[in-house]
C-alpha atoms as a PDB file:
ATOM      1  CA  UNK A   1     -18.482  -4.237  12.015  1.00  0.00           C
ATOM      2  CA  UNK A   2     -15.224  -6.136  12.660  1.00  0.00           C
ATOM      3  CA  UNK A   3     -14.011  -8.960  11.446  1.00  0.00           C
ATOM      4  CA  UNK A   4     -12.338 -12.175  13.353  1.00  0.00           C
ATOM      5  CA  UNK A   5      -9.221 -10.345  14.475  1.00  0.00           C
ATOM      6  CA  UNK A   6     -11.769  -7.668  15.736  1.00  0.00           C
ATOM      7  CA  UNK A   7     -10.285  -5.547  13.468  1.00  0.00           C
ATOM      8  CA  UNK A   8     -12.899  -3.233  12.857  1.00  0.00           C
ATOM      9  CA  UNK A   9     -14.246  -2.535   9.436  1.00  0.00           C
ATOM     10  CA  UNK A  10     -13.283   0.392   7.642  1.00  0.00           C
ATOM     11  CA  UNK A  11     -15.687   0.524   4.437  1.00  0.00           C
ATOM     12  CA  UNK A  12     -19.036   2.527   5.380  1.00  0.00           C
ATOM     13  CA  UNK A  13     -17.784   3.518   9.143  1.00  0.00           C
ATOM     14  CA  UNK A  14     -18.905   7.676   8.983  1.00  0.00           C
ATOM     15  CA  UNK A  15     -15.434   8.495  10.303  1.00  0.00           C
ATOM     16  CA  UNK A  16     -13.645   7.044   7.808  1.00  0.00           C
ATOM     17  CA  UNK A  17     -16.361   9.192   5.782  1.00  0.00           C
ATOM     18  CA  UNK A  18     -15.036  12.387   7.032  1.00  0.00           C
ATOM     19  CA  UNK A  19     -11.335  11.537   6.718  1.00  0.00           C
ATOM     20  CA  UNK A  20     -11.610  10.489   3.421  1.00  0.00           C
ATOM     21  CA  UNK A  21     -13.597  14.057   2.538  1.00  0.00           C
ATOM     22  CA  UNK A  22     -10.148  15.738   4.131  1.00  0.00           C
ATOM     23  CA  UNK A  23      -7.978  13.890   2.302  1.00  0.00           C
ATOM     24  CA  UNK A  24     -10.014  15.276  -1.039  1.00  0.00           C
ATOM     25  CA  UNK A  25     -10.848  18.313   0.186  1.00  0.00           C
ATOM     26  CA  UNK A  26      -6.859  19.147   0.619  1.00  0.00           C
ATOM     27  CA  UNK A  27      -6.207  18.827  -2.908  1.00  0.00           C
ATOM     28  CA  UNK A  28      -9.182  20.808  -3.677  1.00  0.00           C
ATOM     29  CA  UNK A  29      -8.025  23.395  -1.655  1.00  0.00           C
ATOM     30  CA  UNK A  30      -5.015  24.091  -4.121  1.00  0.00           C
ATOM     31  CA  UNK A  31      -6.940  24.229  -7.007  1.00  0.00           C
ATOM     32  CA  UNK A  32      -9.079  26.865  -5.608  1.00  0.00           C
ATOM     33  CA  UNK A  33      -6.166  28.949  -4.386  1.00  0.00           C
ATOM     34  CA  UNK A  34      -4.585  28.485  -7.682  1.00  0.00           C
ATOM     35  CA  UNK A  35      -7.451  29.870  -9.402  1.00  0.00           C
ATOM     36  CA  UNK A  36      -7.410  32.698  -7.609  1.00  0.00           C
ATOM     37  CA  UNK A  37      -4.286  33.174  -7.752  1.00  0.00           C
ATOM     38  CA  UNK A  38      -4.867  33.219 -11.567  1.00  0.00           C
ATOM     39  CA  UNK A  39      -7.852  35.490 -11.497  1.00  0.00           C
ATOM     40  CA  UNK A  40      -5.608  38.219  -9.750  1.00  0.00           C
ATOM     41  CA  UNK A  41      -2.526  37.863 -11.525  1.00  0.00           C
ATOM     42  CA  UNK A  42      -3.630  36.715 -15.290  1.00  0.00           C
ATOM     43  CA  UNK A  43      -0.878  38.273 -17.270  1.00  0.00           C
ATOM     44  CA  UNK A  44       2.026  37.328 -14.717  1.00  0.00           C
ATOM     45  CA  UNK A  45       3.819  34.166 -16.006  1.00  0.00           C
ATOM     46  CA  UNK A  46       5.514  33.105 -13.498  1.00  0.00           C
ATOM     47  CA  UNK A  47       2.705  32.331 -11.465  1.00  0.00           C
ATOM     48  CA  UNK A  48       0.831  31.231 -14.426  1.00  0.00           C
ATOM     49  CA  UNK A  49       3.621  28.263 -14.667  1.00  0.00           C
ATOM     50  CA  UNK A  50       3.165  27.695 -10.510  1.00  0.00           C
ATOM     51  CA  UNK A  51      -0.219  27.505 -10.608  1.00  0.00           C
ATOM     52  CA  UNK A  52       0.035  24.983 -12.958  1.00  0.00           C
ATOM     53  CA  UNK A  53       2.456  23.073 -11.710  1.00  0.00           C
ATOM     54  CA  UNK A  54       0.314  22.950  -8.125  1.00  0.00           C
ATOM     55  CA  UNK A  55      -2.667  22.527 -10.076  1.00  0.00           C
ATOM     56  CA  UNK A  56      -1.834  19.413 -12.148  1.00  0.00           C
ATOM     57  CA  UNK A  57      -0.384  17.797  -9.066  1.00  0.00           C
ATOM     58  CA  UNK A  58      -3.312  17.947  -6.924  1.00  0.00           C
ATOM     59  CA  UNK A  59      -5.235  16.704  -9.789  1.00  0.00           C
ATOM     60  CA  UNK A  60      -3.025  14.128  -9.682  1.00  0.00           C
ATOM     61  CA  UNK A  61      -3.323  13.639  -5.945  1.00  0.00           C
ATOM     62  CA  UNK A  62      -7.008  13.867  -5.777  1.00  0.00           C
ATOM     63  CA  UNK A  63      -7.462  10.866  -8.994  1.00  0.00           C
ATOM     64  CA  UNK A  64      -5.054   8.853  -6.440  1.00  0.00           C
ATOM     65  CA  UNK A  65      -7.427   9.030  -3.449  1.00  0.00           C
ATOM     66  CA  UNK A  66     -10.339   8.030  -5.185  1.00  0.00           C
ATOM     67  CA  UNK A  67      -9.147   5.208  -7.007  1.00  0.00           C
ATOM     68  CA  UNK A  68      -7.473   3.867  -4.086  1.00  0.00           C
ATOM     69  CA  UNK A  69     -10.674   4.313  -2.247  1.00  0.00           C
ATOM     70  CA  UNK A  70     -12.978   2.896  -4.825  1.00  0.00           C
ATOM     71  CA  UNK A  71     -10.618  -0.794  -4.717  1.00  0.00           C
ATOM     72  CA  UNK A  72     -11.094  -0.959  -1.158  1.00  0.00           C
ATOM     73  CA  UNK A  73     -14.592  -0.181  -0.971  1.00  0.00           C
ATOM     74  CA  UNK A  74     -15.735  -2.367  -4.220  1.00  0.00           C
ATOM     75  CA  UNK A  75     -13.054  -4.051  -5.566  1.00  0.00           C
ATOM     76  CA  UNK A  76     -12.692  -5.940  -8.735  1.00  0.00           C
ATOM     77  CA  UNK A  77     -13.879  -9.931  -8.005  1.00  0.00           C
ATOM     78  CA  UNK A  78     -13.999 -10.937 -11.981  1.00  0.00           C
ATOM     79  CA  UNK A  79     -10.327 -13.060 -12.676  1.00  0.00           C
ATOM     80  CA  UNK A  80     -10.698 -15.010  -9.774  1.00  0.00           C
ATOM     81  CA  UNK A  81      -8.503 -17.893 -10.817  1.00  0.00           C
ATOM     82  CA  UNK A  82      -5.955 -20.469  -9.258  1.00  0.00           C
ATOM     83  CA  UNK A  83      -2.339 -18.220  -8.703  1.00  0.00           C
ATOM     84  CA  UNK A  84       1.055 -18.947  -8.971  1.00  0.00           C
ATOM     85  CA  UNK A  85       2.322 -16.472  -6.222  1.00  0.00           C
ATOM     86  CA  UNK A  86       5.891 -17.203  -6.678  1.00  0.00           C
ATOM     87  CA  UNK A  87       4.865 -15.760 -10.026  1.00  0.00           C
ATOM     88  CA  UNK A  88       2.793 -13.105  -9.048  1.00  0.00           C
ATOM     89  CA  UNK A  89       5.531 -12.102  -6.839  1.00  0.00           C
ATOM     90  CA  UNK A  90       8.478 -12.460  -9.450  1.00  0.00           C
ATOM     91  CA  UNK A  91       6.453  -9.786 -11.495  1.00  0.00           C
ATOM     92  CA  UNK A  92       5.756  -7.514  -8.610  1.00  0.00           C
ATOM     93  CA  UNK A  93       9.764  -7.505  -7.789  1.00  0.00           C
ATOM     94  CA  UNK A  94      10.753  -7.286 -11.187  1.00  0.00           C
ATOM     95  CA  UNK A  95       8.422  -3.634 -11.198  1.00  0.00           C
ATOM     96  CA  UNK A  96      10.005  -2.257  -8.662  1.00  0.00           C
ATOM     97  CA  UNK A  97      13.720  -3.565  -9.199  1.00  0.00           C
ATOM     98  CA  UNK A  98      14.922  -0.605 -10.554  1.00  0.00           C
ATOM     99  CA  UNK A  99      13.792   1.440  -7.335  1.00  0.00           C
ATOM    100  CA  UNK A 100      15.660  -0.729  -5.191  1.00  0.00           C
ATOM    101  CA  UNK A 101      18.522  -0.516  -6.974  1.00  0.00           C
ATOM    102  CA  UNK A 102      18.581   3.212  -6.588  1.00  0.00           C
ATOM    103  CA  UNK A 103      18.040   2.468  -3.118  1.00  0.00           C
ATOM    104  CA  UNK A 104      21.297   0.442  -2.472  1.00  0.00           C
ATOM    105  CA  UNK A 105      18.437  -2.147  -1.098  1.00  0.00           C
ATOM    106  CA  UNK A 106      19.496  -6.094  -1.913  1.00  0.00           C
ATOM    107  CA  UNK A 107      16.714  -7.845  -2.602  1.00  0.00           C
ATOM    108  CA  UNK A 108      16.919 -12.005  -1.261  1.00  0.00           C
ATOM    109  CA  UNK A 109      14.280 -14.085  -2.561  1.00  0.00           C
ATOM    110  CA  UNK A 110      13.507 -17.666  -0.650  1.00  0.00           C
ATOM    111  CA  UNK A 111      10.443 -18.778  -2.954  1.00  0.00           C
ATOM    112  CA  UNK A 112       9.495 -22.577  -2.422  1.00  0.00           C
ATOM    113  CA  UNK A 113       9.716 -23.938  -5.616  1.00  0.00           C
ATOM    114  CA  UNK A 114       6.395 -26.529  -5.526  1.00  0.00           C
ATOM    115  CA  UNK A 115       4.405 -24.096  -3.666  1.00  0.00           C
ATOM    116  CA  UNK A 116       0.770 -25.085  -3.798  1.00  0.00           C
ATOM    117  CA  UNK A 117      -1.671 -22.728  -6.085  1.00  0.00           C
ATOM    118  CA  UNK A 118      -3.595 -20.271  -4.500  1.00  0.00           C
ATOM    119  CA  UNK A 119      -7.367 -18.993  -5.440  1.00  0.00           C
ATOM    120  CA  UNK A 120      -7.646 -15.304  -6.548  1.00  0.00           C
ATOM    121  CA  UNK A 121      -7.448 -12.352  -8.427  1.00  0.00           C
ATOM    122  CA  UNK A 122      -3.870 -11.601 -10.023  1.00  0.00           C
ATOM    123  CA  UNK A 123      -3.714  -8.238 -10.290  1.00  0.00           C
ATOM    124  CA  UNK A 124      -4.922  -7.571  -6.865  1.00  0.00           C
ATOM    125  CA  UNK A 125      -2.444 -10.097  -5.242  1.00  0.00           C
ATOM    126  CA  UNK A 126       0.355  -8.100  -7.088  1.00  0.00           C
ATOM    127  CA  UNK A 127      -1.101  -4.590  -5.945  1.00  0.00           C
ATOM    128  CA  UNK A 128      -0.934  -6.114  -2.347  1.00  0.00           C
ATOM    129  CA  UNK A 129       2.711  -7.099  -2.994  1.00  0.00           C
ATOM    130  CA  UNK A 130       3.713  -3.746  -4.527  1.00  0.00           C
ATOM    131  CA  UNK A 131       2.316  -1.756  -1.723  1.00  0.00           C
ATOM    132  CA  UNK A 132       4.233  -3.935   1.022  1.00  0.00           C
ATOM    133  CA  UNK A 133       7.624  -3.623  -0.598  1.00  0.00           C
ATOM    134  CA  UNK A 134       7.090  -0.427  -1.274  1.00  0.00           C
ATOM    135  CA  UNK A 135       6.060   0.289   2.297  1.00  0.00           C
ATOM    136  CA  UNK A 136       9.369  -1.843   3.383  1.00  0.00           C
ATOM    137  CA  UNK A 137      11.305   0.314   1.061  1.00  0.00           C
ATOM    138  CA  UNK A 138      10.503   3.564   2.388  1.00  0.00           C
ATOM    139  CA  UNK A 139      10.956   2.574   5.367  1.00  0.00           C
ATOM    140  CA  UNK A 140      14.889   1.637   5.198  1.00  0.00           C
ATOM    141  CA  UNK A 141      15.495   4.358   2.869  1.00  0.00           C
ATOM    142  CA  UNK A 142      19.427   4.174   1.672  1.00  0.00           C
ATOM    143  CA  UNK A 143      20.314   0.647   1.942  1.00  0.00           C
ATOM    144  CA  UNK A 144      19.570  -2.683   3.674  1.00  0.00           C
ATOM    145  CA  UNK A 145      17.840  -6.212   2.762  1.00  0.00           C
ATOM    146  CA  UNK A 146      14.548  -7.422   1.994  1.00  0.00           C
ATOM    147  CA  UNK A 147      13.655 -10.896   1.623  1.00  0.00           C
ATOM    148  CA  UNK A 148      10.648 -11.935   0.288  1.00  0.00           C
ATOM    149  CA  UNK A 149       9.968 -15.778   1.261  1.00  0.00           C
ATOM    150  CA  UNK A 150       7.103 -18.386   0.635  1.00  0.00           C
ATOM    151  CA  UNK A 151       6.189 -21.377   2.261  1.00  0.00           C
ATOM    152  CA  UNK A 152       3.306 -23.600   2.784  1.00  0.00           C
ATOM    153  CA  UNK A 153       1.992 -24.816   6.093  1.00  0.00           C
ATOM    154  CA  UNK A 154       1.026 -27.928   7.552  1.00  0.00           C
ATOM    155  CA  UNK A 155      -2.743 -26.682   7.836  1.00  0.00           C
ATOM    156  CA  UNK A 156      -2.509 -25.671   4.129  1.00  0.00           C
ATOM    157  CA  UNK A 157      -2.298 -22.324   4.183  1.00  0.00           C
ATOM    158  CA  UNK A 158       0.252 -20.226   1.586  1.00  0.00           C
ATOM    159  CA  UNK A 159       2.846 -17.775   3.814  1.00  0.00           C
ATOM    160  CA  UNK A 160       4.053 -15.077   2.186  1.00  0.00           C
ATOM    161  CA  UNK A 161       6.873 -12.844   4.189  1.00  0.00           C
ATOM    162  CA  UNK A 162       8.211  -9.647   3.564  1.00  0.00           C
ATOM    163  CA  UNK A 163      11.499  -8.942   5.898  1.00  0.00           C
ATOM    164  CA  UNK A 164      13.280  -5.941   6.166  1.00  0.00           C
ATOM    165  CA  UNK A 165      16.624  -4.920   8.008  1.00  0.00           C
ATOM    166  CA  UNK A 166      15.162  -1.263   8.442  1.00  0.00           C
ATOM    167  CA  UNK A 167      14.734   0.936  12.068  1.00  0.00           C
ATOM    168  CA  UNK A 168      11.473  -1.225  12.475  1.00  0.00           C
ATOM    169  CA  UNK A 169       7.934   0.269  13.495  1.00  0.00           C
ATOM    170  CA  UNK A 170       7.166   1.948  16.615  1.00  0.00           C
ATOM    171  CA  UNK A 171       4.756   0.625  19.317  1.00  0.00           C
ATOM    172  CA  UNK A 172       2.285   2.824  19.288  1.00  0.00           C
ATOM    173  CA  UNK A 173       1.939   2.846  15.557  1.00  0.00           C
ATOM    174  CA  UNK A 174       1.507  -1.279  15.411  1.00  0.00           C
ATOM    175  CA  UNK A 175      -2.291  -0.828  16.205  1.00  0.00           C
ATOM    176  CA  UNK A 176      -2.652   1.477  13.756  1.00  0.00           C
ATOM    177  CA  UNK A 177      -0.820   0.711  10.743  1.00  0.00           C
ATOM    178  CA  UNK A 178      -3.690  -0.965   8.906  1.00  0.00           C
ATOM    179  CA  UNK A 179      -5.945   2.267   9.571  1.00  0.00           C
ATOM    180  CA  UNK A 180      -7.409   3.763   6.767  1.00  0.00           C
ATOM    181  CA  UNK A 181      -5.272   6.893   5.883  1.00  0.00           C
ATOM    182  CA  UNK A 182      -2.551   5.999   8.840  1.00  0.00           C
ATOM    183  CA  UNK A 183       0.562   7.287   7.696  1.00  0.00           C
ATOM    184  CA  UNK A 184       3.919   8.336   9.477  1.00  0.00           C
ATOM    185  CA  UNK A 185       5.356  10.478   6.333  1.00  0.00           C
ATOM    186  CA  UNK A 186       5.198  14.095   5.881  1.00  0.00           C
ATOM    187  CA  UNK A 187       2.081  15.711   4.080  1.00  0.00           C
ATOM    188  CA  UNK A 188       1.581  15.501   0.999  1.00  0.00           C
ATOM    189  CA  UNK A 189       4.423  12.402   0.953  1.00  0.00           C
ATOM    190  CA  UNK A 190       1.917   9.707   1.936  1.00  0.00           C
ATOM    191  CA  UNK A 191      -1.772   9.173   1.460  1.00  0.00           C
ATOM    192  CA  UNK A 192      -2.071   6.268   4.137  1.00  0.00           C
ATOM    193  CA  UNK A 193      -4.142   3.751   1.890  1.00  0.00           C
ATOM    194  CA  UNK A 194      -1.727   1.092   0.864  1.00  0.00           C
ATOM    195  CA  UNK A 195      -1.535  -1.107   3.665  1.00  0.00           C
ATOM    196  CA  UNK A 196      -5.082  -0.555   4.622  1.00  0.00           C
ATOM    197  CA  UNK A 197      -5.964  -1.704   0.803  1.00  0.00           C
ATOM    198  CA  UNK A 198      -3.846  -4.730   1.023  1.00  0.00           C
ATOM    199  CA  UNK A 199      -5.796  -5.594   4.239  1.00  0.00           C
ATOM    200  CA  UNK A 200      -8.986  -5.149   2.395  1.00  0.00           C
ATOM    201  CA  UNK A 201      -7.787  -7.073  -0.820  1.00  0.00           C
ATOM    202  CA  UNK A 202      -6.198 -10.156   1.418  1.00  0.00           C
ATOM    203  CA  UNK A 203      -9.637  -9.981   3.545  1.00  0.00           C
ATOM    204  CA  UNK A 204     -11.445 -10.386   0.510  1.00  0.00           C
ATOM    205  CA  UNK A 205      -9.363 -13.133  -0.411  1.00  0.00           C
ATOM    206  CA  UNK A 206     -10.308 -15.048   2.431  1.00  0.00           C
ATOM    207  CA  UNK A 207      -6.717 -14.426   4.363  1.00  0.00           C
ATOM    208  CA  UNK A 208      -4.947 -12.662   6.707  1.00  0.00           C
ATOM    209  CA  UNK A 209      -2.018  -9.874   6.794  1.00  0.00           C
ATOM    210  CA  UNK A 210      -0.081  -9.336   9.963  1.00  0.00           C
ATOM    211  CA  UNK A 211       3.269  -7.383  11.081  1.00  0.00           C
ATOM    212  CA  UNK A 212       5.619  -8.276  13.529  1.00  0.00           C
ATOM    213  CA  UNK A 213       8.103  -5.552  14.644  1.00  0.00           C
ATOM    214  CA  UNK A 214      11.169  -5.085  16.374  1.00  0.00           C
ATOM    215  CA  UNK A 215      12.055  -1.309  16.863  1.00  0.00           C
ATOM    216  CA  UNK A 216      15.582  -0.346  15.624  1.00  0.00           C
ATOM    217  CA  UNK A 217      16.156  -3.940  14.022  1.00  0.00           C
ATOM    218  CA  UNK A 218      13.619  -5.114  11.391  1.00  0.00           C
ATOM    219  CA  UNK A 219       9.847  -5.459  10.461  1.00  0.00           C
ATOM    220  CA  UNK A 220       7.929  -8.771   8.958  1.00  0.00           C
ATOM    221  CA  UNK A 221       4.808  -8.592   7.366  1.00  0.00           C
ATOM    222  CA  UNK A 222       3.289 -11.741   7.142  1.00  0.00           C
ATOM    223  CA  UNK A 223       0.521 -12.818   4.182  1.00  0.00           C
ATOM    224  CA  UNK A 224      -1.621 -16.004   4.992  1.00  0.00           C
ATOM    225  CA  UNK A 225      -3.544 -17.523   2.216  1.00  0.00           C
ATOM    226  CA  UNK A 226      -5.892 -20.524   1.855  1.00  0.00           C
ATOM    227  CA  UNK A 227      -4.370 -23.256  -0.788  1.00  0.00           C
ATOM    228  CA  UNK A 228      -6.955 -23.982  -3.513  1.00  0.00           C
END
């Protein structure tokens, strides 16, 4: 399936299947090795406290996947309710304040103050915000601006921007970076399901999620939204 953008449709597509059974089976992996580990060395303690430590992390890991994967292949559609996003978005930068600031990363906020409500579900509006500025945020690292910025269009639909003064997004990976498990960090650093889930969530909200990218200057990601 794809939808009007021709994006194709990730939920139920077999490949996304087998990725998805990697991206588990990785974690997995540890655990097993762990526990053999264990088996062969059951009085040593040092590797008693490693295994442990690699254990509980891919636990951790693993929980991740599939809860990310379970909101973007059924998620939640009770609280859908008219939204304040300049609030919703207020509360999403207040979360992750404190990470910016350890950043060196100013945030600018350009909110219009009568912004028209929009129809929805809270919580996932503010997971969709979290996982863009933390997706912004990674991406300039030490320092830089982000301005978050609302607005509401002539044909009555609620913008949402997300701006960034960081190196900006390759392009080869623009076609991609909505892909289900697409990530450019390390392993083990990045799953590759946040901006994929926002897609999902703003998709389900009857909107659209775009990026526009300038490589070595900046990248926009742009939220469109129907006015209730």
């Amino acid at each position: 399936m794809a939808d009007a953008q021709g994006r194709t449709t990730h939920i139920a597509i077999f490949g996304c299947d087998i990725t998805a059974a990697h991206e588990v089976r990785n974690p997995l992996s540890i655990i097993c090795s762990c526990n053999q580990l264990l088996q062969e060395h059951p009085d040593n303690q040092q590797v008693r406290g490693q295994c442990i430590e690699k254990i509980s992390a891919a636990c951790q890991r693993a929980s991740l996947i599939i809860d990310n994967l379970l909101t973007f292949a059924a998620p939640a559609e009770e609280q859908i309710e008219q939204v304040n996003l300049n609030t919703v978005l207020d509360n999403a930068m207040v979360l992750l304040g404190h990470r910016m600031d350890r950043q060196g990363i100013t945030l600018k906020k350009d909110l219009q103050a009568d912004l028209p409500a929009v129809m929805g579900n809270p919580p996932l509006l503010q997971q969709v915000f979290i996982n863009l500025m933390l997706n912004v945020t990674d991406a300039m690292g030490e320092g830089g601006r982000l301005t978050v910025s609302t607005r509401v269009t002539d044909q009555g639909e609620v913008t949402i921007k997300f701006s960034d003064t960081g190196p900006g997004i390759s392009p080869e990976h623009l076609p991609e970076i909505f892909d289900l498990f697409f990530t450019t960090k390390p392993v083990g650093e990045g799953v590759g399901l946040g901006l994929s889930i926002s897609y999902s969530i703003i998709q389900q909200h009857n909107g659209t999620i775009d990026v526009e990218s300038q490589p070595g200057q900046r990248a926009t990601f742009t939220v469109r939204l129907p006015a209730a």
